[in-house]
Protein backbone atom coordinates (compact mmCIF):
# COMPACT_ATOMS: atom_id res chain seq x y z
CA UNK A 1 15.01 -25.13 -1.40
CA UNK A 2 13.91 -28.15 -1.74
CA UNK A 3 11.00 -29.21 -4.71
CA UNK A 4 8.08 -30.06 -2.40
CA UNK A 5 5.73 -30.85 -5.09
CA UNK A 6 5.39 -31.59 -8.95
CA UNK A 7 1.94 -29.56 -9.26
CA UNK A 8 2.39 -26.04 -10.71
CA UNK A 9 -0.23 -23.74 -11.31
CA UNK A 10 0.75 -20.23 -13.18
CA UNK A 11 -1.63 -16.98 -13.28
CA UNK A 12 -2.47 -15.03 -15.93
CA UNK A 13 -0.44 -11.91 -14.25
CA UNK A 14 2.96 -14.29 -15.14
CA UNK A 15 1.73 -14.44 -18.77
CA UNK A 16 1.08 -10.52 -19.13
CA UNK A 17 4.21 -10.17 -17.67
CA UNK A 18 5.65 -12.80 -20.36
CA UNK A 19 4.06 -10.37 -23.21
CA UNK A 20 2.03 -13.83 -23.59
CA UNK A 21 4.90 -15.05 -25.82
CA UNK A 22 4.61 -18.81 -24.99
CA UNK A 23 8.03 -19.67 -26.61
CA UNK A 24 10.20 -17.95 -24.28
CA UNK A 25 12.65 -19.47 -22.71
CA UNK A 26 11.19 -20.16 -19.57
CA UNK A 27 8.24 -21.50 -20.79
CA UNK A 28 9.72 -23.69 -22.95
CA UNK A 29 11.99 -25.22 -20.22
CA UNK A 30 8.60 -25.64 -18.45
CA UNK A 31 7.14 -27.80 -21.13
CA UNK A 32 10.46 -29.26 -21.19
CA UNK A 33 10.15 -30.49 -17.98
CA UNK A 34 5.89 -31.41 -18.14
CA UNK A 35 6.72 -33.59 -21.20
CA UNK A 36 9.36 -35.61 -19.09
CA UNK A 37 6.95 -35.34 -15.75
CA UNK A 38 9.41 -33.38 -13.89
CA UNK A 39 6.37 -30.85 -13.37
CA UNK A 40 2.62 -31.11 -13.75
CA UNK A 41 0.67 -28.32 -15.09
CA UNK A 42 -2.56 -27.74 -13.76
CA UNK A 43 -4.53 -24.56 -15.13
CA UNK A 44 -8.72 -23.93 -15.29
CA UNK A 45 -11.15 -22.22 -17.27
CA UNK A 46 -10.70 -19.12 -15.55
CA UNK A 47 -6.91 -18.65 -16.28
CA UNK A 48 -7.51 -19.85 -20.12
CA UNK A 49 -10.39 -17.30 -20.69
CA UNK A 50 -8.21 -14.62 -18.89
CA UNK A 51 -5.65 -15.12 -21.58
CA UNK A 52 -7.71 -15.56 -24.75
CA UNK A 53 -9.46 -11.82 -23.44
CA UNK A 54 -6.51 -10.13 -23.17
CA UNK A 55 -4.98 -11.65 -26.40
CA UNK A 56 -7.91 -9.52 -28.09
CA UNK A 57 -7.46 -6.74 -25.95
CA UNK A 58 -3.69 -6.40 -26.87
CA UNK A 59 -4.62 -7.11 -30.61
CA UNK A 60 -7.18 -4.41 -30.64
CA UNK A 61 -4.58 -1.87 -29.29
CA UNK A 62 -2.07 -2.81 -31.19
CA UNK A 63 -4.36 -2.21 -34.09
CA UNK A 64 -5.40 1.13 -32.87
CA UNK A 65 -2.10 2.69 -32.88
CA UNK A 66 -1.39 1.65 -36.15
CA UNK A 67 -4.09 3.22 -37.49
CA UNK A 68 -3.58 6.29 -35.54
CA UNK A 69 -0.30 6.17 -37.02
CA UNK A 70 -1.30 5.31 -40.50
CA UNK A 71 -3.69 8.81 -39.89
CA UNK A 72 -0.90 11.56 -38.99
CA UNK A 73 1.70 9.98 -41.51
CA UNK A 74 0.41 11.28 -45.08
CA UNK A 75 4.17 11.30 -46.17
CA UNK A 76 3.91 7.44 -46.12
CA UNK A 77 0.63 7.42 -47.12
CA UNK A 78 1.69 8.99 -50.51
CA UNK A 79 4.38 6.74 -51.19
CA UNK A 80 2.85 3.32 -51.93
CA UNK A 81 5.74 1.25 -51.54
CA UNK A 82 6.99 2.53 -48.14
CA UNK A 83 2.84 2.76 -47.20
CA UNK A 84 2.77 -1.24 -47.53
CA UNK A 85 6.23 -1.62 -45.57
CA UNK A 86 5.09 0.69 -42.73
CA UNK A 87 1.42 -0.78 -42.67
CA UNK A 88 1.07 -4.11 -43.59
CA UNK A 89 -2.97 -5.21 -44.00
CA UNK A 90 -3.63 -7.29 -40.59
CA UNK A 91 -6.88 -8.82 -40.12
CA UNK A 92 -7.78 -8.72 -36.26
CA UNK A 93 -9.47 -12.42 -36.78
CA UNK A 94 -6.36 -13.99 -37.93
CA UNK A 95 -4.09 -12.46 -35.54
CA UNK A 96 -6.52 -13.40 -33.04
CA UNK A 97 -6.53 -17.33 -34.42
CA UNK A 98 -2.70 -17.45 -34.38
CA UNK A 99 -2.93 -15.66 -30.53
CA UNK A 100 -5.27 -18.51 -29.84
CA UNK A 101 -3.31 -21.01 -31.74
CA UNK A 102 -0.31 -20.27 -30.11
CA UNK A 103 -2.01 -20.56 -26.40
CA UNK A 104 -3.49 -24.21 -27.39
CA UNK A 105 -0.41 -25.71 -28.61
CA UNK A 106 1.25 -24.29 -24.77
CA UNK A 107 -1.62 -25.70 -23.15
CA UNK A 108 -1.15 -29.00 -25.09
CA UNK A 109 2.62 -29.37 -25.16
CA UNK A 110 2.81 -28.90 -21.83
CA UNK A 111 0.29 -31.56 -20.94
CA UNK A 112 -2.19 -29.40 -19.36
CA UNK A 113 -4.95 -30.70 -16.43
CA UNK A 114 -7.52 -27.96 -17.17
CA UNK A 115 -10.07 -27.57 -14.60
CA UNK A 116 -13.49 -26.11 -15.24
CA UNK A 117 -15.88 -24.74 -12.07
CA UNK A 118 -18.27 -27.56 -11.26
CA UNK A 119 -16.69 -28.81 -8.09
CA UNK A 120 -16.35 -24.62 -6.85
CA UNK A 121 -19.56 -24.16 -4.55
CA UNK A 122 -20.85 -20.43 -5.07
CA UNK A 123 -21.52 -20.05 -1.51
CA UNK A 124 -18.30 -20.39 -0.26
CA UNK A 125 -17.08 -18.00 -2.58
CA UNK A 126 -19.67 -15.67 -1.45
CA UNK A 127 -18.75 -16.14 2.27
CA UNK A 128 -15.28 -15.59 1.83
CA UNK A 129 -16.66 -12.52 -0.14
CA UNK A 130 -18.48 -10.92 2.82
CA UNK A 131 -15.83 -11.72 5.43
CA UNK A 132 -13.29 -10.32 2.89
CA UNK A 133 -10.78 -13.72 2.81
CA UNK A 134 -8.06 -13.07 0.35
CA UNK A 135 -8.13 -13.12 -3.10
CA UNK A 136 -10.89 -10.36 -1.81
CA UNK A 137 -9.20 -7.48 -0.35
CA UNK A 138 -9.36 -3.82 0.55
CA UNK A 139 -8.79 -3.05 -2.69
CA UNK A 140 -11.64 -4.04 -4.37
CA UNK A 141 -10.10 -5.44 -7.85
CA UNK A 142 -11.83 -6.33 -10.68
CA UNK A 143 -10.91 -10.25 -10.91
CA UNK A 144 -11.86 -10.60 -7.48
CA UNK A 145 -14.16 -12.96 -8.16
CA UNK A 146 -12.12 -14.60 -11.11
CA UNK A 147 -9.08 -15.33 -8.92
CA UNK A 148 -11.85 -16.66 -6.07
CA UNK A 149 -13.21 -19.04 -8.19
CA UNK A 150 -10.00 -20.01 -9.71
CA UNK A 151 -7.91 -20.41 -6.70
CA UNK A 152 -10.68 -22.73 -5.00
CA UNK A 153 -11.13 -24.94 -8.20
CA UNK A 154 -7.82 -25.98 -7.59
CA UNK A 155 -7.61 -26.44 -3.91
CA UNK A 156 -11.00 -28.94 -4.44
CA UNK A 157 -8.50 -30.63 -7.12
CA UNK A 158 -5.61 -31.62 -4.67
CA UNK A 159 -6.13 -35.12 -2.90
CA UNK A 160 -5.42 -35.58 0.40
CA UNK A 161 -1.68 -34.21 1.00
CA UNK A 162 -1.01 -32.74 -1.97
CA UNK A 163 0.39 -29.33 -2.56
CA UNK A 164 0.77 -27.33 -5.24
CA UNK A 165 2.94 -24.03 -6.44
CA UNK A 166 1.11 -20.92 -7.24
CA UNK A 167 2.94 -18.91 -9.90
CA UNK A 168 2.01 -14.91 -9.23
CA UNK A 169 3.35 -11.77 -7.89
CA UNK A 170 -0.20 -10.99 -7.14
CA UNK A 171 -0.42 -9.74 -3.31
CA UNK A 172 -3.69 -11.38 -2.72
CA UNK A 173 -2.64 -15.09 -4.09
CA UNK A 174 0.41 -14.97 -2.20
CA UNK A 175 -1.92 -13.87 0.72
CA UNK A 176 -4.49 -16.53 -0.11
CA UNK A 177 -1.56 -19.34 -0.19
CA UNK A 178 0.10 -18.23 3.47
CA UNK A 179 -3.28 -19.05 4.76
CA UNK A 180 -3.79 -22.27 3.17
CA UNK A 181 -1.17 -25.20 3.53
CA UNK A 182 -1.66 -26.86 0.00
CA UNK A 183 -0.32 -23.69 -1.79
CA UNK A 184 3.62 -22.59 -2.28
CA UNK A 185 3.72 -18.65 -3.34
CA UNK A 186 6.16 -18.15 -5.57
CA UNK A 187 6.74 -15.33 -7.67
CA UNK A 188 8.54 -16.47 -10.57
CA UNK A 189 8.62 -18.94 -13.11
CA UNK A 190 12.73 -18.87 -13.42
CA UNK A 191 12.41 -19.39 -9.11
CA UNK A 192 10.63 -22.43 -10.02
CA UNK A 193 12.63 -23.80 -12.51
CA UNK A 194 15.92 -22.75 -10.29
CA UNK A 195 14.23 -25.22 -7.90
CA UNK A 196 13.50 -28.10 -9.96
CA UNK A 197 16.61 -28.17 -11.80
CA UNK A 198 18.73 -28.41 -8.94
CA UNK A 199 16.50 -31.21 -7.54
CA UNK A 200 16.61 -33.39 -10.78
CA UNK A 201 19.82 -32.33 -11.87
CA UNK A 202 21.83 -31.55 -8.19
CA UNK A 203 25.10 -33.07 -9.58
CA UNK A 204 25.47 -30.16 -12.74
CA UNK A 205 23.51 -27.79 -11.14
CA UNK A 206 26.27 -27.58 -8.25
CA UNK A 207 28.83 -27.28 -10.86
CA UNK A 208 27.31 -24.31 -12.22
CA UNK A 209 26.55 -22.72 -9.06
CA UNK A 210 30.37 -23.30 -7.76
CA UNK A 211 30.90 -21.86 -11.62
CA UNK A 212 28.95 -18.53 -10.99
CA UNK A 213 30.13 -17.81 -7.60
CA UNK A 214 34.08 -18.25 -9.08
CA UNK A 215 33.07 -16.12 -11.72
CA UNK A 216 30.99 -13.43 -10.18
CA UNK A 217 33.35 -10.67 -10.91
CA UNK A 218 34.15 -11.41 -14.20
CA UNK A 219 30.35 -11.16 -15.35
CA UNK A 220 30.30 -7.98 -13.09
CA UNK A 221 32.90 -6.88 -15.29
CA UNK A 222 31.27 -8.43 -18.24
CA UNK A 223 27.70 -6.66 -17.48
CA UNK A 224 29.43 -3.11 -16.22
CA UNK A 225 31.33 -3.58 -20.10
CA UNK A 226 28.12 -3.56 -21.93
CA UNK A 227 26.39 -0.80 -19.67
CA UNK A 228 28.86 1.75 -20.51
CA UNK A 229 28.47 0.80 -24.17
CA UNK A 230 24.84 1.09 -24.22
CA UNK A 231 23.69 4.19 -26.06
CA UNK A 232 21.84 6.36 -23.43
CA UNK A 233 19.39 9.53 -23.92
CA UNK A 234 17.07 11.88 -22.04
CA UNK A 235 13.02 12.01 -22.02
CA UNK A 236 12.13 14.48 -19.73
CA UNK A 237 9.92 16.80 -19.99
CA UNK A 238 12.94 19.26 -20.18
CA UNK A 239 12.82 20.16 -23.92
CA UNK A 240 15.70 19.48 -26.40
CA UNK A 241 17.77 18.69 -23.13
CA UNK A 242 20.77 15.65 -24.04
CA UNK A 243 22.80 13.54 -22.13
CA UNK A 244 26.27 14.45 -22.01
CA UNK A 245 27.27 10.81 -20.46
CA UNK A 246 26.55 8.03 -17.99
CA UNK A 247 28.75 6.14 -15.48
CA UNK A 248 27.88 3.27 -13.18
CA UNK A 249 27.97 4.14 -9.56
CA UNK A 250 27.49 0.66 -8.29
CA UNK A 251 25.43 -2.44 -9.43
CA UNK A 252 23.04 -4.06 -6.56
CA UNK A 253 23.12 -7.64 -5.69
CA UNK A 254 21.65 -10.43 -7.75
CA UNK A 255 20.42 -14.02 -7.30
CA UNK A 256 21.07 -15.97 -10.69
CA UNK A 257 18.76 -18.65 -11.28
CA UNK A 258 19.00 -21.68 -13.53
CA UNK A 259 16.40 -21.16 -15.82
CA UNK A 260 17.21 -24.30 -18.50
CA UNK A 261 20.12 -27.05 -17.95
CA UNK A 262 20.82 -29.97 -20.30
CA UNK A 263 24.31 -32.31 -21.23
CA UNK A 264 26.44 -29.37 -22.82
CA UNK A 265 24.78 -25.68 -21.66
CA UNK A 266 22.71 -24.33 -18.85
CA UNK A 267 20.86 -20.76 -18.77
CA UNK A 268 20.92 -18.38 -16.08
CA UNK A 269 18.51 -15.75 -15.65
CA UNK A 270 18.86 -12.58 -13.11
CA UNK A 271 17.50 -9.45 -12.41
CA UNK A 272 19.59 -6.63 -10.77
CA UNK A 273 19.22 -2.76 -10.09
CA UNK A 274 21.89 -0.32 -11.06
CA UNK A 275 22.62 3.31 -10.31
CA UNK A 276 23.51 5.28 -13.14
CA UNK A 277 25.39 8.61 -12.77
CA UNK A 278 23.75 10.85 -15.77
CA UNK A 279 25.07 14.15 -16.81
CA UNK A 280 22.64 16.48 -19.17
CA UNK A 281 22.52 19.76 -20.41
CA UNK A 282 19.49 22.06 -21.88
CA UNK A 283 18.29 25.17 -22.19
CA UNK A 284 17.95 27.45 -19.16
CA UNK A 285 13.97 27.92 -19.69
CA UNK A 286 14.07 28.93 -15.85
CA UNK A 287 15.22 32.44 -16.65
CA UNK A 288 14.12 32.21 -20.09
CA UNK A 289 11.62 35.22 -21.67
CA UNK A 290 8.34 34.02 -22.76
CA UNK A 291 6.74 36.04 -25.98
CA UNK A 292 2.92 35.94 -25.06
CA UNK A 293 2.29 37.01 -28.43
CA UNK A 294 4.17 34.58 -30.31
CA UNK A 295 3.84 31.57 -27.51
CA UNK A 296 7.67 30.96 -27.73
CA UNK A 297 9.86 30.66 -25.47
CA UNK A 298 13.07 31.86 -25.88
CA UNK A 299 16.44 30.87 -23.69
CA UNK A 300 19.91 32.39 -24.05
CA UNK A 301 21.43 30.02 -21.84
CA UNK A 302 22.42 26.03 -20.75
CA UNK A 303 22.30 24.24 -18.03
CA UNK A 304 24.04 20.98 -16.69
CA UNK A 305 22.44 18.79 -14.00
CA UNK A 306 23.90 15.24 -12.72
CA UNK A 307 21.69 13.10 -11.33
CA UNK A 308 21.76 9.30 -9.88
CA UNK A 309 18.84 6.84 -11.18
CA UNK A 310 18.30 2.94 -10.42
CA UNK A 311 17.51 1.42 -13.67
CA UNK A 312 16.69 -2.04 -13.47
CA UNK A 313 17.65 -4.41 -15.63
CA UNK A 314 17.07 -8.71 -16.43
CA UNK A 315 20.34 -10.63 -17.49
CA UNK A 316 20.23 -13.82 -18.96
CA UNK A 317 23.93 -16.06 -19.14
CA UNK A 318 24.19 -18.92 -21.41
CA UNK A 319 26.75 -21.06 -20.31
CA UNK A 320 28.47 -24.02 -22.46
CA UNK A 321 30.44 -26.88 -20.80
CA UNK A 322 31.93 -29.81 -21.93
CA UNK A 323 31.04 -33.58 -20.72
CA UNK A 324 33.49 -36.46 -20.13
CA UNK A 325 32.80 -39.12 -18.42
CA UNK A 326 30.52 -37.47 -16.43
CA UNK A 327 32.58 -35.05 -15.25
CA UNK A 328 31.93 -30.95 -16.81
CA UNK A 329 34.46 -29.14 -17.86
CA UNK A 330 35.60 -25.85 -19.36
CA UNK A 331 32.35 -23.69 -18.82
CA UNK A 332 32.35 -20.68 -20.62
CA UNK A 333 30.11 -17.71 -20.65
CA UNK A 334 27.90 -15.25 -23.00
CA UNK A 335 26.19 -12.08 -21.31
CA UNK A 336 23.26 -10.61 -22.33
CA UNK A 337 21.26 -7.49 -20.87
CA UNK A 338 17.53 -7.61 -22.37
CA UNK A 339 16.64 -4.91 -24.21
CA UNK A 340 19.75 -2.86 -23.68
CA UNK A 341 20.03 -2.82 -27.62
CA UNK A 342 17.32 0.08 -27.09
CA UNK A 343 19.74 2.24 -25.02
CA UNK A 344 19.09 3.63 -21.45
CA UNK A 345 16.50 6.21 -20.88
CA UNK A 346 17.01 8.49 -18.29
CA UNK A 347 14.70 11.26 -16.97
CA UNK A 348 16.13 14.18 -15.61
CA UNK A 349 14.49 17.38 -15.46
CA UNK A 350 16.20 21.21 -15.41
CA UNK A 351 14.29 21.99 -12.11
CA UNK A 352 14.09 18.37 -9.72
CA UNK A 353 10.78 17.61 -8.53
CA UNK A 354 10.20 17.48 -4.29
CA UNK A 355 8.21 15.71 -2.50
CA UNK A 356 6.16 17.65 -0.17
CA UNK A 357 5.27 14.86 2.30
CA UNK A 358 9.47 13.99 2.70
């Protein structure tokens, strides 16, 4: 695909779903490629409130199950040392300065046209309202009106052929962009930057996707190696129930995407489902004896269940090359499954649930 414009435009949904850490790797290739104006970054008011609100909201939270935490654990409380380890004194204002802090220098770095809602006329906002245009929708969201509001500031921004790419996974943007000929939907950042790389840099980037597709099974192999040493466990509602083991019944298809690409190294990013064979044993509380009097139920047996689940799961490669004379050689690469250093939860239960309606 081909890059059909420079203007990008990214929705606060993309940041949520970035845990609005603005140093990522994607969105630092973005800035990346705004400071060399490969890209243009155009946001509004809308988007930037958006953020700084939920910045708060995730503070406050945060802050709230700390101190719920800080509440039920008197056996830290009483030690003083551990107490300041486990709950370290956090002042809402400052973490909400360095939240804010870290949103301006993102907004800066990246060169930023920020658009406020003087050129939006109300009235077209409210007729799209009544005749329920997208962003409005049968649903009846909240940010209706936001993502209105926001989504016309822009379009009264573009001159006369211009486009611009919408980054959100939000149904009613992408719906709002098929009906309007200045907008590209496009659901990720990483499909973005997959694009743009491999317009401005079509000479590496075909090097590394001839690279990927020689070495697809060997990062199969390389992804299937640290699966199956991945710790695993069960949370289910079936009590003290454990998993015996795991074993991959077959990994999906995956698109990798160039995600950063420079002189010596190039990132790949990729998302891909997986079923997982899981074997678990617990209690037999089916033909257990429950003690009214006591409230205890007692079991005097176990039970094994195996059951398939998709997990999926985001891969990033980085790949190192060498440069001489222009021409790459020896690419070589390092795996890594996000967050598999947590294990893989599975959920089986002793009794499977049914769906009624299938």
């Amino acid at each position: 695909m081909a890059l059909l414009t420079k203007n990008v435009f990214i929705d606060t949904q993309f940041f949520m779903a970035a845990e609005l850490d603005f140093s990522s790797g994607s969105i630092s290739s973005f800035v990346e490629l705004c400071q060399k104006g490969e890209l243009a970054h155009i946001t509004n008011t809308v988007v930037i409130q958006e953020i700084e609100k939920k910045i708060v909201e995730t503070i406050k939270e945060g802050l709230r199950g700390i101190e719920n935490f800080q509440k039920r654990a008197g056996f830290i409380r009483s030690d003083k040392k551990l107490s300041k380890q486990a709950f370290p004194v956090l002042s809402e204002e400052n973490l909400k300065k360095k939240g804010f802090a870290d949103l301006k220098k993102f907004l800066k770095a990246s060169r930023a046209k920020k658009l406020d809602m003087k050129k939006v006329d109300p009235n077209e906002i409210l007729d799209m309202f009544f005749k329920q245009k997208r962003p409005f929708g049968a649903a009846k969201k909240q940010n209706e009106f936001r993502d209105a509001f926001s989504l016309i500031s822009l379009r009264q921004e573009l001159k006369d052929g211009e486009k611009i790419y919408v980054v959100s996974n939000d149904p009613d943007h992408k719906a709002f962009c098929a009906s309007n000929d200045k907008f590209i939907s496009i659901e990720s950042l990483n499909t973005l930057l997959d694009i743009c790389y491999k317009h401005i840099e079509a000479k590496r980037a075909a090097f590394i996707e001839n690279f990927l597709q020689e070495n697809k099974r060997n990062i199969i192999q390389e992804l299937e190696s640290q699966l199956k040493s991945a710790d695993g466990y069960n949370v289910s509602t079936w009590e003290d129930a454990e998993l015996d083991e795991f074993s991959i019944v077959e990994i999906g298809a995956f698109e990798p995407e160039i995600t950063h690409l420079d002189d010596e190294s190039c990132r790949v990013n990729f998302d891909v489902t997986v079923k997982l064979l899981a074997t678990v044993t617990g209690p037999d509380a089916v033909n257990g004896y429950y003690d009214k009097e006591d409230g205890v139920l007692y079991t005097f047996d176990k039970v094994e269940r195996e059951e398939v689940e998709e997990h999926d799961f985001s891969v990033e490669l980085e790949i190192g090359f060498e440069s001489d004379g222009g021409e790459l050689l020896n690419p070589q690469f390092i795996l890594h499954v996000e967050g598999l250093h947590k294990g893989i939860e599975f959920g089986i239960e002793e009794t499977p649930w049914d769906d009624p309606r299938m």
